[in-house]
Protein backbone atom coordinates (compact mmCIF):
# COMPACT_ATOMS: atom_id res chain seq x y z
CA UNK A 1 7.29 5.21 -23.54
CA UNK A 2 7.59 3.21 -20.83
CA UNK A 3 5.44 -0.02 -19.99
CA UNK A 4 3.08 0.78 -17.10
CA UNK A 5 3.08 -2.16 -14.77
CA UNK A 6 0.36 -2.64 -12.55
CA UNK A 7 1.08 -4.42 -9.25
CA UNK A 8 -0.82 -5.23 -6.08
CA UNK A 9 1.05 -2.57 -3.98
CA UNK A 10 -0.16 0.25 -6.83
CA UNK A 11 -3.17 -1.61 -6.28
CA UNK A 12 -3.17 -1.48 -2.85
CA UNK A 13 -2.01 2.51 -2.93
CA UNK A 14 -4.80 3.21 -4.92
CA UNK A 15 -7.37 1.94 -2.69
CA UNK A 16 -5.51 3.74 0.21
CA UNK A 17 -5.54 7.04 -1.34
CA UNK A 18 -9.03 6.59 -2.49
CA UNK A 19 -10.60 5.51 0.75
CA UNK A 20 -9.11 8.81 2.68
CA UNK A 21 -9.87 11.00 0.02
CA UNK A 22 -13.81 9.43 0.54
CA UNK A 23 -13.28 9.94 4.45
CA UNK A 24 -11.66 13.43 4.42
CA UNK A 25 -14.65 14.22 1.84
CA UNK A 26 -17.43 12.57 4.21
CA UNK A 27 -15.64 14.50 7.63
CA UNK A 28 -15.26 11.27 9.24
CA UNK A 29 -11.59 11.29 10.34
CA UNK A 30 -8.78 13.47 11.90
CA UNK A 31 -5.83 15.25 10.61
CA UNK A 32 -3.79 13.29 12.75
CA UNK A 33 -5.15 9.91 11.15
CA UNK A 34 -4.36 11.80 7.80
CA UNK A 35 -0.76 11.42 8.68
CA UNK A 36 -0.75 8.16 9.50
CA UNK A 37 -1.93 7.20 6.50
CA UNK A 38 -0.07 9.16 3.92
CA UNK A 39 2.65 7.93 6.37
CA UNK A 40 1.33 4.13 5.17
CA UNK A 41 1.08 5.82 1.30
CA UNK A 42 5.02 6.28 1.35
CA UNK A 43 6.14 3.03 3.07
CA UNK A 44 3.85 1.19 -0.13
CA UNK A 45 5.19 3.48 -2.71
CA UNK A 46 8.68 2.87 -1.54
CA UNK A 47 8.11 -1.08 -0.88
CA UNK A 48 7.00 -1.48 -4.81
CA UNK A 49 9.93 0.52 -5.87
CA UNK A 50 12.19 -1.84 -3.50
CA UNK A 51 9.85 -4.78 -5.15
CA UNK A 52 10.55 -3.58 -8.83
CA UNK A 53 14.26 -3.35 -8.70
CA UNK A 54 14.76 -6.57 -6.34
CA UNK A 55 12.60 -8.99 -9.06
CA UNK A 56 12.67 -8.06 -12.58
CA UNK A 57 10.30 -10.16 -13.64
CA UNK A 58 6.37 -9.21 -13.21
CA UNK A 59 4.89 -12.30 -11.81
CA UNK A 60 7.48 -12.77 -9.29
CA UNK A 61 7.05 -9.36 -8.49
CA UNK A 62 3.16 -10.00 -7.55
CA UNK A 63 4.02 -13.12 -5.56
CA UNK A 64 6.32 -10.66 -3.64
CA UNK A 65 4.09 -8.21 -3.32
CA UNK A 66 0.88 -10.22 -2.50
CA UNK A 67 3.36 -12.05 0.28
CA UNK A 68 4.44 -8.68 1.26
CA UNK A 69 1.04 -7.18 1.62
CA UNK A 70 -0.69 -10.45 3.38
CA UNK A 71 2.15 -10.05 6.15
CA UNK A 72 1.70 -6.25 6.60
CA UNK A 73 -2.27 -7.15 7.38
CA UNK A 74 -1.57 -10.06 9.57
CA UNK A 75 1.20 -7.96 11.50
CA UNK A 76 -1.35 -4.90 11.91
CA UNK A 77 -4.36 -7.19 12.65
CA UNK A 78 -2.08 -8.96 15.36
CA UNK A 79 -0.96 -5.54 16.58
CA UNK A 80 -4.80 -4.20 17.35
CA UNK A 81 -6.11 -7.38 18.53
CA UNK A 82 -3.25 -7.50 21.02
């Protein structure tokens, strides 16, 4: 069996998927916003992949990832501020 590897993007998935599962549950957002972010679900599941064959190793696979995911906020924060 296979050694599960937790890194910040799973981390970061998990969170995702568990915050719009909570919203869908509660009613408080659209299907269209339901897109969008199983849109965001795939572009983090596909980034980690990208991550995990790119670095080998595990902890330069979380500096990667923590970079990775610390530019994605800023860019988005910039993006609805602007």
């Amino acid at each position: 069996m296979r050694q599960l590897r937790i890194t910040p993007l799973n981390i970061a998935a998990a969170l995702l998927v568990t915050w719009l599962l909570w919203q869908v549950i509660a009613d408080k957002i659209g299907v269209g916003t339901i897109g969008w972010f199983l849109l965001l679900l795939l572009v983090l599941v596909a980034a980690d992949q990208f991550f995990r064959l790119l670095l080998r190793k595990l902890k330069r696979i979380w500096m990667a990832e923590g970079v990775f995911l610390v530019l994605v906020v800023v860019l988005v924060w910039v993006i609805r501020v602007w």
